[in-house]
Every structure is written in C-alpha cells, then in structure tokens.
N, C-alpha and C. Protein backbone atom coordinates (compact mmCIF):
# COMPACT_ATOMS: atom_id res chain seq x y z
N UNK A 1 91.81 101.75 102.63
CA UNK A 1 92.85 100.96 101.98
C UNK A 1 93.57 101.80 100.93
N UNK A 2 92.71 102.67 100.12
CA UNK A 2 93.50 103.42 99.32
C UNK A 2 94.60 104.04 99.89
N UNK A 3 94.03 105.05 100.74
CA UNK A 3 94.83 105.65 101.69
C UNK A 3 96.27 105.13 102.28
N UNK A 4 96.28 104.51 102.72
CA UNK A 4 97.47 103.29 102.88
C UNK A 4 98.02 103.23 101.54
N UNK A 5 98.06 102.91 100.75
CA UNK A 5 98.02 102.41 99.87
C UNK A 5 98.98 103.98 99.13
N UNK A 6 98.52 104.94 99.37
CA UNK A 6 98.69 106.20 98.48
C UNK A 6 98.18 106.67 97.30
N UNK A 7 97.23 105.74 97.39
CA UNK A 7 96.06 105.91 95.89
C UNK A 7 95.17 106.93 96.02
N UNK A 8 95.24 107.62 97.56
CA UNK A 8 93.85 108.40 97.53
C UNK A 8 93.76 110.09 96.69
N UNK A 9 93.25 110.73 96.96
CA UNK A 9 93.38 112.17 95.90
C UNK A 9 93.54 113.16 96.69
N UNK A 10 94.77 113.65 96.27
CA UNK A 10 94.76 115.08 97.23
C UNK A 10 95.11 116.20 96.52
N UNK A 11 94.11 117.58 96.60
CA UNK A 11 93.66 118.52 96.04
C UNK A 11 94.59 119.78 96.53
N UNK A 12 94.80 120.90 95.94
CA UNK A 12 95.59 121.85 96.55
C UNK A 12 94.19 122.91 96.46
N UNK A 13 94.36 123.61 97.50
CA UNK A 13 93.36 124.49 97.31
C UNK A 13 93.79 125.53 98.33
N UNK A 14 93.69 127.08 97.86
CA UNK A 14 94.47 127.97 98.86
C UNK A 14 93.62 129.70 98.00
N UNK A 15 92.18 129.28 99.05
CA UNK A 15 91.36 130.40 98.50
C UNK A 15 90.91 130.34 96.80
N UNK A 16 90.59 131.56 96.55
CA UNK A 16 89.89 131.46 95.27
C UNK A 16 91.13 131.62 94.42
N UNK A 17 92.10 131.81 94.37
CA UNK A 17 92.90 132.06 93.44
C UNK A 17 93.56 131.16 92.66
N UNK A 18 94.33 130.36 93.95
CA UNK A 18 95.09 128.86 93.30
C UNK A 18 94.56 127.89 93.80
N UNK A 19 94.48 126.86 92.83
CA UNK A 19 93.66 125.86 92.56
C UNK A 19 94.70 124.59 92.07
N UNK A 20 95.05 124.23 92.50
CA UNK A 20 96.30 122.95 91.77
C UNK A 20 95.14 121.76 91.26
N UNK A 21 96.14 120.85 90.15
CA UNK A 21 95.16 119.37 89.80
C UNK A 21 95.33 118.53 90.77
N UNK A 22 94.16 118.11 90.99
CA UNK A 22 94.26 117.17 91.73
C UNK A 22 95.40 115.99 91.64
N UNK A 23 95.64 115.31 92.71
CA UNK A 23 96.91 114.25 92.51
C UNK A 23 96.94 113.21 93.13
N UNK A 24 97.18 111.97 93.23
CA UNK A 24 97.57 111.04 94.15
C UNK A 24 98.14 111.66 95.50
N UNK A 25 98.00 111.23 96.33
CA UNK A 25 99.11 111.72 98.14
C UNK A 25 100.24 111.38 98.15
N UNK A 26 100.01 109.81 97.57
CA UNK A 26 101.84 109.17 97.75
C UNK A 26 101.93 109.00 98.94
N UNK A 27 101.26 109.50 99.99
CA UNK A 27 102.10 109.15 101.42
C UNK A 27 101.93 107.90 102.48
N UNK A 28 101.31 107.21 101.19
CA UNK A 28 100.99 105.45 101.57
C UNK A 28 102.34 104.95 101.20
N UNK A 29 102.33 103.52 101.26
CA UNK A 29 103.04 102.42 101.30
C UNK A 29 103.52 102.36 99.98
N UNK A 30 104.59 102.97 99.48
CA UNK A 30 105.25 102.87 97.97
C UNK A 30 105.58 101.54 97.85
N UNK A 31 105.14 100.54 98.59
CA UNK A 31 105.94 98.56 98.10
C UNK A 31 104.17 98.53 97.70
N UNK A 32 103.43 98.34 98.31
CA UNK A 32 101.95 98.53 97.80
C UNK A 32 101.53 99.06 96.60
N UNK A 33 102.10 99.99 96.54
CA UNK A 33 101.68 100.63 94.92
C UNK A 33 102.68 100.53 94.27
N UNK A 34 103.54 99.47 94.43
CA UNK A 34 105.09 99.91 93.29
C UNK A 34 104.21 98.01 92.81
N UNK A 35 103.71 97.31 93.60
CA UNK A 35 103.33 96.09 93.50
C UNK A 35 101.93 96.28 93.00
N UNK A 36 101.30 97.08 92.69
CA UNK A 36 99.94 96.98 92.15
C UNK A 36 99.85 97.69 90.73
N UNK A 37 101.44 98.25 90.54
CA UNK A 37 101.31 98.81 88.67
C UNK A 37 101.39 97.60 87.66
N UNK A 38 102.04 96.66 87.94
CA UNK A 38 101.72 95.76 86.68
C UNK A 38 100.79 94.97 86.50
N UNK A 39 100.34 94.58 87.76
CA UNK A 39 99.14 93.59 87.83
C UNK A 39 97.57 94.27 87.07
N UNK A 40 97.86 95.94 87.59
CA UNK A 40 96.94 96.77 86.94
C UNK A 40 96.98 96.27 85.45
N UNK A 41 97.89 96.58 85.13
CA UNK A 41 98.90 96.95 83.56
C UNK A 41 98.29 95.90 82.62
N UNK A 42 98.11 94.03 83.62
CA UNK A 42 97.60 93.03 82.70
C UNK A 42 96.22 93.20 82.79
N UNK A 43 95.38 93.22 83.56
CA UNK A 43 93.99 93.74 84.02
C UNK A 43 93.77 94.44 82.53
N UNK A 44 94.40 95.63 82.46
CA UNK A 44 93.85 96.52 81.70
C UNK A 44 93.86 95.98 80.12
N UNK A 45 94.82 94.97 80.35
CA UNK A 45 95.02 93.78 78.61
C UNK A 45 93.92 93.14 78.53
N UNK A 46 93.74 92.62 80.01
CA UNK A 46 93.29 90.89 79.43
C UNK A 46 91.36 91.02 80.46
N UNK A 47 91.45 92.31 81.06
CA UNK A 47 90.01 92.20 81.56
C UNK A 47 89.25 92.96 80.92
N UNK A 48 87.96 92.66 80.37
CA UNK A 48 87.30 93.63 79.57
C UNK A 48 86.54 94.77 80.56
N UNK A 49 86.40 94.63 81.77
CA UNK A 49 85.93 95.26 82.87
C UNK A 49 86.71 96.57 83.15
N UNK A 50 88.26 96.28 83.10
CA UNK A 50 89.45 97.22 83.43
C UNK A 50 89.68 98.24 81.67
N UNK A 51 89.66 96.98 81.34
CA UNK A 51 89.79 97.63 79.72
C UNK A 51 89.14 98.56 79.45
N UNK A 52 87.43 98.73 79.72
CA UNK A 52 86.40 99.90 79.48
C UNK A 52 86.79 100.73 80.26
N UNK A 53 87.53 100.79 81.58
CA UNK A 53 87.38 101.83 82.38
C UNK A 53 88.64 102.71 81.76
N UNK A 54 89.37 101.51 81.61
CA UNK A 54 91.01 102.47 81.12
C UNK A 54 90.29 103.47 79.72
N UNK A 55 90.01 102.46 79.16
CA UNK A 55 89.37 103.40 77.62
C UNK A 55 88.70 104.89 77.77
N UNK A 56 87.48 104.59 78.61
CA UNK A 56 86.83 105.92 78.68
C UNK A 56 87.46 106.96 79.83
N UNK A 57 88.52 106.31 80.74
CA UNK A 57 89.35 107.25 81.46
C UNK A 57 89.98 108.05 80.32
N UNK A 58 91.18 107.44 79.56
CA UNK A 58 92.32 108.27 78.43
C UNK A 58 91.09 109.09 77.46
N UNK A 59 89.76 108.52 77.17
CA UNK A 59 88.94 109.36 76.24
C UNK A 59 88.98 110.75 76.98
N UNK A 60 88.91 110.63 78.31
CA UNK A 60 88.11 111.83 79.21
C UNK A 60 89.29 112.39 79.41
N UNK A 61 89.92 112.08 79.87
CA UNK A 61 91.38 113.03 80.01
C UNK A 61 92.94 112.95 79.48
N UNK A 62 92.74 111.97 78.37
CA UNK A 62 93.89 111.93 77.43
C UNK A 62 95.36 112.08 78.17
N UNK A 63 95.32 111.17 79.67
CA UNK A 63 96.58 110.86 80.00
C UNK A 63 96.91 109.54 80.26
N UNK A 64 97.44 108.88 79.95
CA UNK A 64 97.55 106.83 80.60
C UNK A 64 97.53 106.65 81.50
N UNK A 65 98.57 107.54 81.97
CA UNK A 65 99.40 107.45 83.65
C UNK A 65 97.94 107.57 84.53
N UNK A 66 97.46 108.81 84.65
CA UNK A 66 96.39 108.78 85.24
C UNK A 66 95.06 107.73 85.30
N UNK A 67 94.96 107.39 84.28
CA UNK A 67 93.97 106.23 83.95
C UNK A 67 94.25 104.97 84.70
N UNK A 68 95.91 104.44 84.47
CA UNK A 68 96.16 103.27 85.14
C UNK A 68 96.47 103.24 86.64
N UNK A 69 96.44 104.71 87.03
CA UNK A 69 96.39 104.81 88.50
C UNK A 69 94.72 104.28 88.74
N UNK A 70 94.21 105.36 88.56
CA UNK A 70 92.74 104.69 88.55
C UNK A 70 92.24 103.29 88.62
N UNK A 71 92.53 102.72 87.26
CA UNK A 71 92.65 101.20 87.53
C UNK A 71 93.00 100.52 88.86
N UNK A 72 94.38 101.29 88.93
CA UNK A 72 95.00 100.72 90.21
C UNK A 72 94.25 100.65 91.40
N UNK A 73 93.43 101.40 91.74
CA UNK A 73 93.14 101.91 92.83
C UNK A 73 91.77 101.14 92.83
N UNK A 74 91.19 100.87 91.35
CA UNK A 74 90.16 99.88 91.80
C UNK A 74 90.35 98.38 91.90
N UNK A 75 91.44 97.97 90.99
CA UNK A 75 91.90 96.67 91.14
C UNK A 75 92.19 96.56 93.16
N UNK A 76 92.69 97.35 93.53
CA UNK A 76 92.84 97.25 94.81
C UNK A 76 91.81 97.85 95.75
N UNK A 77 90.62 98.51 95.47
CA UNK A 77 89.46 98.09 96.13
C UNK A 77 88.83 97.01 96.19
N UNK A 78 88.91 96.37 94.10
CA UNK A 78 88.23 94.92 94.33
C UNK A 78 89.18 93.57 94.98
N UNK A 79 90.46 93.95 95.47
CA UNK A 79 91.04 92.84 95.86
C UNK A 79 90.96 92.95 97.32
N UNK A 80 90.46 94.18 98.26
CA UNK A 80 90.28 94.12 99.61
C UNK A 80 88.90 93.53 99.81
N UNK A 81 87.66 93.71 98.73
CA UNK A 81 86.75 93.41 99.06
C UNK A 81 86.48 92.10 98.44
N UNK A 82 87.14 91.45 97.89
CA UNK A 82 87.24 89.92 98.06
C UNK A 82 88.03 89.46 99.12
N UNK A 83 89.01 89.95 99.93
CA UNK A 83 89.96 89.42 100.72
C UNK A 83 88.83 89.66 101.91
N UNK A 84 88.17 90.48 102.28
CA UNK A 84 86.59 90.66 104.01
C UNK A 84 85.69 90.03 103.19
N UNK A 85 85.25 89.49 102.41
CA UNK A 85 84.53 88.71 101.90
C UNK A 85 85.05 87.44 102.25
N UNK A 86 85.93 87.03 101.54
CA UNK A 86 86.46 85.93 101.32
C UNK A 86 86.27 85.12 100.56
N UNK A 87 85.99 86.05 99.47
CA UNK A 87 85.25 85.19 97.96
C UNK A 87 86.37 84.94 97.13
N UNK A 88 85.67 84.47 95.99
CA UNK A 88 86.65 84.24 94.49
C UNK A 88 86.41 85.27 93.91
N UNK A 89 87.30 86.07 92.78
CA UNK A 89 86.82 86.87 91.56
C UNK A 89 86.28 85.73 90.46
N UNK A 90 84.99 86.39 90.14
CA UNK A 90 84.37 86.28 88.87
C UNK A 90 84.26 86.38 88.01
N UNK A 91 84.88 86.73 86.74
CA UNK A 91 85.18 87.03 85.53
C UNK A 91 83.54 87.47 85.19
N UNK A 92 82.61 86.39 85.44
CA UNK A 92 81.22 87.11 84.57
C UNK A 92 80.53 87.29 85.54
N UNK A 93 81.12 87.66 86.56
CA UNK A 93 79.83 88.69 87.37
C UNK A 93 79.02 89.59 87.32
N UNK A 94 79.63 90.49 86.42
CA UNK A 94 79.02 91.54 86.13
C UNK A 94 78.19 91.46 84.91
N UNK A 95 78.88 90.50 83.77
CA UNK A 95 77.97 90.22 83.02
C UNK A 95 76.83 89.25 83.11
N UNK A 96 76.94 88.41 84.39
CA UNK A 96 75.27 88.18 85.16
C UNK A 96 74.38 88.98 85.81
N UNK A 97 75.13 89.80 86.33
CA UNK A 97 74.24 91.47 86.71
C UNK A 97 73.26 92.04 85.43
N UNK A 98 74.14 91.82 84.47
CA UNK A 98 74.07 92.75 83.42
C UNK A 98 72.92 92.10 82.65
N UNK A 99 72.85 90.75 82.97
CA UNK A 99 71.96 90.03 82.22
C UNK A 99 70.88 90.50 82.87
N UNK A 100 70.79 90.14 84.10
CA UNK A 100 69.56 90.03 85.37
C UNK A 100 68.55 91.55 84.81
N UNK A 101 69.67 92.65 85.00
CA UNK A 101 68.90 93.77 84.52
C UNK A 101 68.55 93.83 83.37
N UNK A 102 69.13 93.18 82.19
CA UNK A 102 67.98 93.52 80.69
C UNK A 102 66.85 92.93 81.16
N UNK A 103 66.62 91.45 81.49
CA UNK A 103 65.69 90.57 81.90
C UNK A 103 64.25 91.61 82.57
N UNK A 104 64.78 91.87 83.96
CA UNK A 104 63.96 92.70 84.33
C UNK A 104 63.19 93.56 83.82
N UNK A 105 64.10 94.17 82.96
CA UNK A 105 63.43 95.99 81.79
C UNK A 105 62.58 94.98 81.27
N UNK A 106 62.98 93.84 80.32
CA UNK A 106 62.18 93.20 79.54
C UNK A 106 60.56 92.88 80.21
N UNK A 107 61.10 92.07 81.53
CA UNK A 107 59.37 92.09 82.02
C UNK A 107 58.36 93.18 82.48
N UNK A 108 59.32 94.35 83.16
CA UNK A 108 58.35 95.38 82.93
C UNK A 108 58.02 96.08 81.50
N UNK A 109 58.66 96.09 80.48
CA UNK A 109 57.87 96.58 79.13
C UNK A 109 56.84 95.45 78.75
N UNK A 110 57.12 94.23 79.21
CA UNK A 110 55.66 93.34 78.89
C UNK A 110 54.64 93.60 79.98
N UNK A 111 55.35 93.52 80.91
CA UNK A 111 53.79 93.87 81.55
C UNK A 111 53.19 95.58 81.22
N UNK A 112 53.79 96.45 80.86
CA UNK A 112 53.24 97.75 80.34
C UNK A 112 52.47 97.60 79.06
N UNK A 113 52.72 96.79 78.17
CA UNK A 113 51.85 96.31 77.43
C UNK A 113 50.61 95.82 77.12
C-alpha cells in the first residue's frame, strides 16, 4: 500500500562512492498522498500516538517534512489495516496494551519474590 501510495523509500546507491539520502519514490498515486498530508497534519495535533512519533522523529533528524511523511505513511498503514480487518480505530488501544504489559511485569516480580 505504501508503494502505491508513493510513501515507500528509495535509496540511491552506485558502488562505494555515492551514496544519496534516502527519499520517498513518489511514483505512487500523488491524489493518495496529496489526500493523506492533512489528515496526517491533525493526527499529529490531536493523537498522542502520532504526536510521540512526530516528536522523537524531528528529535532524531531535525526535519518536519520528513517526520510528517512518516506519520503519513503510518496513518496509512493503520487505515489499510483497519479497512482488511474491518474494525474501528481505538483511541486507547494501545494504552490497554500498555496496561496489560505493566500488569504482567508486575506479576512476574511477585512471583520472583
């Protein structure tokens, strides 16, 4: 889907010498990705999920653009894999994951006890 999409990463590489940065392909569906920058854009406001990723993306490589591609590209993994699912998004999914696993640590340090 990325792929389609033009989200995927394409590398220049031509022997040991030149080495280009890596980049988006672009040679997906520009209505697809011209339609998945703003929706990213609120994600990255109003979801705390998108929000951490944008954050520690610009920490790591101090560019936006790049970061909210990123975003992009997962907002539109998680919207194909609710669409073959055929689920709802969850706002605290992850923070029921997140619970499940302290829980767990917690009962194995009691039972190590």
């Amino acid at each position: 889907m990325a792929s389609y999409a033009g989200l995927d990463v394409k590398e220049k590489h031509s022997g040991t010498s030149v080495n280009g940065k890596p980049k988006i392909s672009k040679k997906g569906n520009k209505h697809l990705r011209k339609s998945l920058h703003l929706p990213a854009l609120a994600a990255i406001r109003h979801d705390e999920r998108f929000k951490a990723i944008f954050a520690m993306l610009v920490g790591k490589h101090k560019i936006k653009m790049k970061a909210a591609v990123a975003v992009q590209r997962g907002f539109l993994e998680l919207m194909y894999s609710l669409c073959k699912k055929q689920d709802k998004y969850n706002k605290g999914y992850f923070q029921k994951q997140q619970m499940d696993i302290e829980s767990e640590i917690k009962q194995v340090e009691s039972n190590l006890k």
